[in-house]
PDB file of N, CA and C in Angstrom:
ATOM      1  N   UNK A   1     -19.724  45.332  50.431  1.00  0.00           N
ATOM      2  CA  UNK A   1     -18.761  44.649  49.589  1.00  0.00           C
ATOM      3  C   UNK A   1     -17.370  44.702  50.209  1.00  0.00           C
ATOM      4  N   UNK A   2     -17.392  45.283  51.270  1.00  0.00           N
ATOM      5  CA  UNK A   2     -15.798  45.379  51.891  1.00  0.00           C
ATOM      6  C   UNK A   2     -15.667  44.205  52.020  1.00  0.00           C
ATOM      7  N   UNK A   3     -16.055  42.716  52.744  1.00  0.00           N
ATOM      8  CA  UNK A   3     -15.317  41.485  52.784  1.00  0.00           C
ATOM      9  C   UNK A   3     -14.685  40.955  51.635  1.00  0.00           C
ATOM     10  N   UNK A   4     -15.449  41.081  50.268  1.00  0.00           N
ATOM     11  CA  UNK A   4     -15.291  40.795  49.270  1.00  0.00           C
ATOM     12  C   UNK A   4     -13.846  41.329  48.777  1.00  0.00           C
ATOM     13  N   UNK A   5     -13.755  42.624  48.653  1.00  0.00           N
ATOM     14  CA  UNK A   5     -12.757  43.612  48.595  1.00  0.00           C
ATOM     15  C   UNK A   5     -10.947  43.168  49.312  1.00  0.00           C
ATOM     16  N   UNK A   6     -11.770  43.024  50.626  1.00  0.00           N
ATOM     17  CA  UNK A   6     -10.398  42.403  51.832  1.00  0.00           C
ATOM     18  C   UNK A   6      -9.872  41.356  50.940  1.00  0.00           C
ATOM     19  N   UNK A   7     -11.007  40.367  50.939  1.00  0.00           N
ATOM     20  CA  UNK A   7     -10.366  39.188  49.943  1.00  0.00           C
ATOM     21  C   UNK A   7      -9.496  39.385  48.605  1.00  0.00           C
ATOM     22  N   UNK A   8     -10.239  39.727  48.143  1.00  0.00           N
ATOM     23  CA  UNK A   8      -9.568  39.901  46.734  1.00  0.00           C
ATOM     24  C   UNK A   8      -8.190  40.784  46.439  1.00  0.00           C
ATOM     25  N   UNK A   9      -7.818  41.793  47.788  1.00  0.00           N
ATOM     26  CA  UNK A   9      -6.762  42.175  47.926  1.00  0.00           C
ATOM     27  C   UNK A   9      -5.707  41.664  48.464  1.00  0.00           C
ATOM     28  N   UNK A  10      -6.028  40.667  49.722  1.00  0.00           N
ATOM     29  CA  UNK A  10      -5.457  40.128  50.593  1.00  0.00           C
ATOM     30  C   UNK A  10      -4.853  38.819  50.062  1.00  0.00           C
ATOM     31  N   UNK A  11      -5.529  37.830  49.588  1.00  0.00           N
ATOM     32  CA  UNK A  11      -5.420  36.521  48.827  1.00  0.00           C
ATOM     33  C   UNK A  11      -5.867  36.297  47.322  1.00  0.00           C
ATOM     34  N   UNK A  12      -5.595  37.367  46.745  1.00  0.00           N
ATOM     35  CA  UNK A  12      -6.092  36.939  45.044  1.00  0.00           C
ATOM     36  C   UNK A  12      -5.404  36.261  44.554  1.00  0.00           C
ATOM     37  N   UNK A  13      -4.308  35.586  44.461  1.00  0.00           N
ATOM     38  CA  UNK A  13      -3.979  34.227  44.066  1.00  0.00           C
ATOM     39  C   UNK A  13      -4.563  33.016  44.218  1.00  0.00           C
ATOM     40  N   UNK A  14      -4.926  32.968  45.649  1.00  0.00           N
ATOM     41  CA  UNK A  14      -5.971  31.757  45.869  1.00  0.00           C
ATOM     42  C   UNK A  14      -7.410  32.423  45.524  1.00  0.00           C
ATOM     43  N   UNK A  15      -7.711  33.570  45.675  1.00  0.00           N
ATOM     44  CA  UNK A  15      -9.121  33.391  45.149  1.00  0.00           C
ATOM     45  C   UNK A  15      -9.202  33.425  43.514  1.00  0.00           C
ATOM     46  N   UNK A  16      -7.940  33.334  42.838  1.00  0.00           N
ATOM     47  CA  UNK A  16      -7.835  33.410  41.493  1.00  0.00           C
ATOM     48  C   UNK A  16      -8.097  31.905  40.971  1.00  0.00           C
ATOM     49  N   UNK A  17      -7.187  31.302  41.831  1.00  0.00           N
ATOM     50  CA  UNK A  17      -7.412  29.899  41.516  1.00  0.00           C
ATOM     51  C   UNK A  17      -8.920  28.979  41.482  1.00  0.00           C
ATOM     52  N   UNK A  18      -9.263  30.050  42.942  1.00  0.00           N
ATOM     53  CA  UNK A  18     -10.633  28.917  43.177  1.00  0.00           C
ATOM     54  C   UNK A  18     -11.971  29.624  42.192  1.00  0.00           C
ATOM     55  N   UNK A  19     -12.064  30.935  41.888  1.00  0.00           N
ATOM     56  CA  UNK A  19     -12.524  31.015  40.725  1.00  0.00           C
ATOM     57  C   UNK A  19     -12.304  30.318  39.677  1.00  0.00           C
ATOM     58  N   UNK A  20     -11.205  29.891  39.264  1.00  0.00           N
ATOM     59  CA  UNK A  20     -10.747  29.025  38.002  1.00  0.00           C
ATOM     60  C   UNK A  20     -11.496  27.446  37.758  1.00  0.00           C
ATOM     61  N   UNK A  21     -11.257  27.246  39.778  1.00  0.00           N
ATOM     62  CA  UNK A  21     -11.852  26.149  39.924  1.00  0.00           C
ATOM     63  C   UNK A  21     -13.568  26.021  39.697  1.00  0.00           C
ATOM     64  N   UNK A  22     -13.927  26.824  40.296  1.00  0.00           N
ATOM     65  CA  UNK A  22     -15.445  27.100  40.077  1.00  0.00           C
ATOM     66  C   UNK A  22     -16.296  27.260  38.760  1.00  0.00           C
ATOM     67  N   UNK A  23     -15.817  27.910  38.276  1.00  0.00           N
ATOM     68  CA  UNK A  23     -16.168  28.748  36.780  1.00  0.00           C
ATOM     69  C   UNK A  23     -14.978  28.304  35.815  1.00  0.00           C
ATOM     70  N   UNK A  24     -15.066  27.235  35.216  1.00  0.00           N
ATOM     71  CA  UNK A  24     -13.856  26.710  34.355  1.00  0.00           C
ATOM     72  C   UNK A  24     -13.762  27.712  32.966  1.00  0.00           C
ATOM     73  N   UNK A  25     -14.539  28.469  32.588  1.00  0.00           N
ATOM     74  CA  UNK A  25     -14.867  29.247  31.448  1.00  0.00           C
ATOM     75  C   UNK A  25     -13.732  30.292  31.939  1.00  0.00           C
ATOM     76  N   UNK A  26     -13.095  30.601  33.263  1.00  0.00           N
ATOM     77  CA  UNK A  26     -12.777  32.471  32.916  1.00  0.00           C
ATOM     78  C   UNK A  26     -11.161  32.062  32.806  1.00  0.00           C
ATOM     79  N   UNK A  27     -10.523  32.977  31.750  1.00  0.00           N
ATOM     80  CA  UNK A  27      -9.538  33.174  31.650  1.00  0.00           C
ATOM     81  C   UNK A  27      -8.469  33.865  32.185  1.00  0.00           C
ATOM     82  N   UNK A  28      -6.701  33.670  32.290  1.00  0.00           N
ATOM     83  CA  UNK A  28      -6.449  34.632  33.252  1.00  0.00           C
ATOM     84  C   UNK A  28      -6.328  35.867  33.044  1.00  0.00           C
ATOM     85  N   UNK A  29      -6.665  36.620  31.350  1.00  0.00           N
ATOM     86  CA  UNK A  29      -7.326  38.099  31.264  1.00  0.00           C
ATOM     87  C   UNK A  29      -8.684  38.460  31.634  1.00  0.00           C
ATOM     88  N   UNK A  30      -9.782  37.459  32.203  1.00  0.00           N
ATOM     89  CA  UNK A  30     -10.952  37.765  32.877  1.00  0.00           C
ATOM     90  C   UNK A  30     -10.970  38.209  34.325  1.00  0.00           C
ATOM     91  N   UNK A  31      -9.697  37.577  34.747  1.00  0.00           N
ATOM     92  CA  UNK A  31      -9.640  37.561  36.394  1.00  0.00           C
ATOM     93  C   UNK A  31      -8.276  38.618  36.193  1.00  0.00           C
ATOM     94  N   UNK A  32      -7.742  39.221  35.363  1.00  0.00           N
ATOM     95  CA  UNK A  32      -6.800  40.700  36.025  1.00  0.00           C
ATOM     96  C   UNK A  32      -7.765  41.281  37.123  1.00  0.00           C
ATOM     97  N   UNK A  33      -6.782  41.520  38.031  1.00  0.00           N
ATOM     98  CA  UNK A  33      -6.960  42.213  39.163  1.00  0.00           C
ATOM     99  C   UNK A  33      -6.088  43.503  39.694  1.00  0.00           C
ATOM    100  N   UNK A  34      -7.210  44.742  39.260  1.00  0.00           N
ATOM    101  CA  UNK A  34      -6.299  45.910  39.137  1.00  0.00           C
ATOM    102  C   UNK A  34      -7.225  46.445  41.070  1.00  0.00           C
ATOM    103  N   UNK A  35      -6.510  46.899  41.776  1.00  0.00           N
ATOM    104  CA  UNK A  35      -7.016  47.460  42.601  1.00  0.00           C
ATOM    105  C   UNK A  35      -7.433  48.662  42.373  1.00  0.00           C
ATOM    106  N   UNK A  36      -8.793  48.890  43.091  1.00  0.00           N
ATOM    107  CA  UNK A  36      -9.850  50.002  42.659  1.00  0.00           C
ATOM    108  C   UNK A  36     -10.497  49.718  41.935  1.00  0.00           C
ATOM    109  N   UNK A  37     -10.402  48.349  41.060  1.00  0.00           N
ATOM    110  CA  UNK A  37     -11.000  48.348  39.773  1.00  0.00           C
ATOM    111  C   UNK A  37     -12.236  46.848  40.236  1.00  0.00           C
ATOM    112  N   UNK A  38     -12.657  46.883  41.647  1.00  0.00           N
ATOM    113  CA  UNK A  38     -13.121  45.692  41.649  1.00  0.00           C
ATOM    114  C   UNK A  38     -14.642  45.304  41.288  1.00  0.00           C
ATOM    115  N   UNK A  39     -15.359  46.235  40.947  1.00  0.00           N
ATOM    116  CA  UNK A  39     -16.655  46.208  40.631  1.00  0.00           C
ATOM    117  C   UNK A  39     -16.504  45.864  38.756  1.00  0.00           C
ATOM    118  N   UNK A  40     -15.456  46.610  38.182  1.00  0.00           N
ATOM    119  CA  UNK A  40     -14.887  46.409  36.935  1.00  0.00           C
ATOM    120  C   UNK A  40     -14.729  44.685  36.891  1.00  0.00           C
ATOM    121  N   UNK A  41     -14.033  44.004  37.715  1.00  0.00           N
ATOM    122  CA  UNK A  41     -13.633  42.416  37.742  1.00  0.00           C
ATOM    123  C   UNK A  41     -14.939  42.356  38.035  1.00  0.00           C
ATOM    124  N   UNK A  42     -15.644  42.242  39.140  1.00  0.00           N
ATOM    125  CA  UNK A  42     -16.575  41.007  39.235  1.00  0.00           C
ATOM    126  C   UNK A  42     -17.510  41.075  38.522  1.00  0.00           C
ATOM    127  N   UNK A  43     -17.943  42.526  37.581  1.00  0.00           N
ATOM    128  CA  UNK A  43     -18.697  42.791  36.041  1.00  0.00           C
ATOM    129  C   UNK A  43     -17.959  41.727  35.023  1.00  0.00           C
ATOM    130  N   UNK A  44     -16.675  41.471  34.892  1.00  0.00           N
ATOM    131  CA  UNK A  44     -16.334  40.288  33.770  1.00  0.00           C
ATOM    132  C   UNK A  44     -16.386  38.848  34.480  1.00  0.00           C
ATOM    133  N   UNK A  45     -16.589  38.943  35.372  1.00  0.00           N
ATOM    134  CA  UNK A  45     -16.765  37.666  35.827  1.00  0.00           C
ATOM    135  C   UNK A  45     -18.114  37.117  35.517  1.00  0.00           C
ATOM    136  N   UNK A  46     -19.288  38.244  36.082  1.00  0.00           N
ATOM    137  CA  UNK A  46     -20.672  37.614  36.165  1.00  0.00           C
ATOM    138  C   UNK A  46     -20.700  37.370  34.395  1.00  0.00           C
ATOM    139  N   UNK A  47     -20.521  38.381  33.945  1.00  0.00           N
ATOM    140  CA  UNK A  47     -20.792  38.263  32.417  1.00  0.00           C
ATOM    141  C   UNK A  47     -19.921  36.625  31.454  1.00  0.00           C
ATOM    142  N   UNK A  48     -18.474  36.393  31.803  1.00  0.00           N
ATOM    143  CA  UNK A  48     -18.332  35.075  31.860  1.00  0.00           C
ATOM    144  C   UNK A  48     -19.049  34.032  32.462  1.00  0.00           C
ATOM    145  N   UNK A  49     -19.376  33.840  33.796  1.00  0.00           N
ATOM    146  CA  UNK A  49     -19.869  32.973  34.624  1.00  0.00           C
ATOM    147  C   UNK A  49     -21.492  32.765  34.187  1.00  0.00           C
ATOM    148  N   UNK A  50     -21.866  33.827  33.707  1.00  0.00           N
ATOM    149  CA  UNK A  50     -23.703  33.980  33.839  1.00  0.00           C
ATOM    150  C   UNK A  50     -23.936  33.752  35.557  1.00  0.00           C
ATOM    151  N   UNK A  51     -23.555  34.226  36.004  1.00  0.00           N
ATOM    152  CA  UNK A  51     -24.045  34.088  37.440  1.00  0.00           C
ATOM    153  C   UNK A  51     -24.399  35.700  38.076  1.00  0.00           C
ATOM    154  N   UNK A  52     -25.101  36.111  38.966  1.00  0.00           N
ATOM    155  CA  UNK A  52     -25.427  37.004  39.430  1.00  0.00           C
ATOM    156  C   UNK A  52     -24.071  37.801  40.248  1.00  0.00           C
ATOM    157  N   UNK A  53     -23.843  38.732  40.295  1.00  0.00           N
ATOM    158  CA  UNK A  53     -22.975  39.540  40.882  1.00  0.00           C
ATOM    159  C   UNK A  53     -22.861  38.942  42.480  1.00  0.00           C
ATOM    160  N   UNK A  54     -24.219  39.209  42.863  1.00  0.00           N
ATOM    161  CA  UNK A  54     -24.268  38.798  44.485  1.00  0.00           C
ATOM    162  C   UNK A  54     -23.460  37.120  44.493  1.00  0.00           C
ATOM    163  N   UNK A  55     -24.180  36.960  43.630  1.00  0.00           N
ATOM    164  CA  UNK A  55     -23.558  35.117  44.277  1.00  0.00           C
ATOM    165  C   UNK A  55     -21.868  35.032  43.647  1.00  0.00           C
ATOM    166  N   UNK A  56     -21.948  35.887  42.939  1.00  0.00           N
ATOM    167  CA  UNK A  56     -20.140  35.938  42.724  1.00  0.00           C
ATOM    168  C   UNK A  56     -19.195  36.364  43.899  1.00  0.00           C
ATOM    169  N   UNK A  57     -20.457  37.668  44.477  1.00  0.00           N
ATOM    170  CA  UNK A  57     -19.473  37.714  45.880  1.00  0.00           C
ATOM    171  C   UNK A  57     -19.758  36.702  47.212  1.00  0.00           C
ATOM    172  N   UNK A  58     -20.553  35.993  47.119  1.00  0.00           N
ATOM    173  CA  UNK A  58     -20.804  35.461  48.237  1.00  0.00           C
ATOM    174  C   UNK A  58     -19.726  34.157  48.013  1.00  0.00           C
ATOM    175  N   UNK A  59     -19.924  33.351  47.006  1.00  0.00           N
ATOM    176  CA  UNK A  59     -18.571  32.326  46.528  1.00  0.00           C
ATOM    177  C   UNK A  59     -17.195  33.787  47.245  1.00  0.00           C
ATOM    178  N   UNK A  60     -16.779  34.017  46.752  1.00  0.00           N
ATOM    179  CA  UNK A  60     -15.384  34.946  47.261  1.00  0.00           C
ATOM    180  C   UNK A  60     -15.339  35.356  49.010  1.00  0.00           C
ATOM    181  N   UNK A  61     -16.444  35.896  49.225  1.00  0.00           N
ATOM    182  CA  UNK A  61     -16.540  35.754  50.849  1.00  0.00           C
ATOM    183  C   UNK A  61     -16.493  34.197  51.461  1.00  0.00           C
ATOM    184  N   UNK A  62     -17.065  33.654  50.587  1.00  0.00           N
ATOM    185  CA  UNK A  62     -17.436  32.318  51.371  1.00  0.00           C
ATOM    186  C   UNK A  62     -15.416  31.249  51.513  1.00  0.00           C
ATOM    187  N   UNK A  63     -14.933  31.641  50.794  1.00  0.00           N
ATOM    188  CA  UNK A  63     -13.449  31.592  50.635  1.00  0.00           C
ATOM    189  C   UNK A  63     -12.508  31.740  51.795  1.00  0.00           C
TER     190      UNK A  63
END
């Protein structure tokens, strides 16, 4: 999960957005982004999204 991680530290504005874009359901209290806390985010994400964890990170790597 480190690429995932890089990302989401490095560019979470744009990966905030393109989640937004992707998954029109998550709000911007779904996508807070506390560092350390990233298994915490992509748990409210899958659970918004209904999508699998893995493919939540692979969309964010794929970024």
């Amino acid at each position: 999960m480190n690429a995932t991680i890089d990302k989401l530290k490095g560019n979470w504005n744009i990966v905030k957005g393109k989640l937004k874009q992707e998954y029109a359901n998550l709000t911007d209290d779904d996508l807070t982004y506390t560092e350390g806390q990233e298994d915490e985010l992509l748990g409210r994400i899958q659970r918004k999204a209904g999508k699998a964890k893995s493919e939540i990170k692979r969309f964010i790597d794929s970024l």
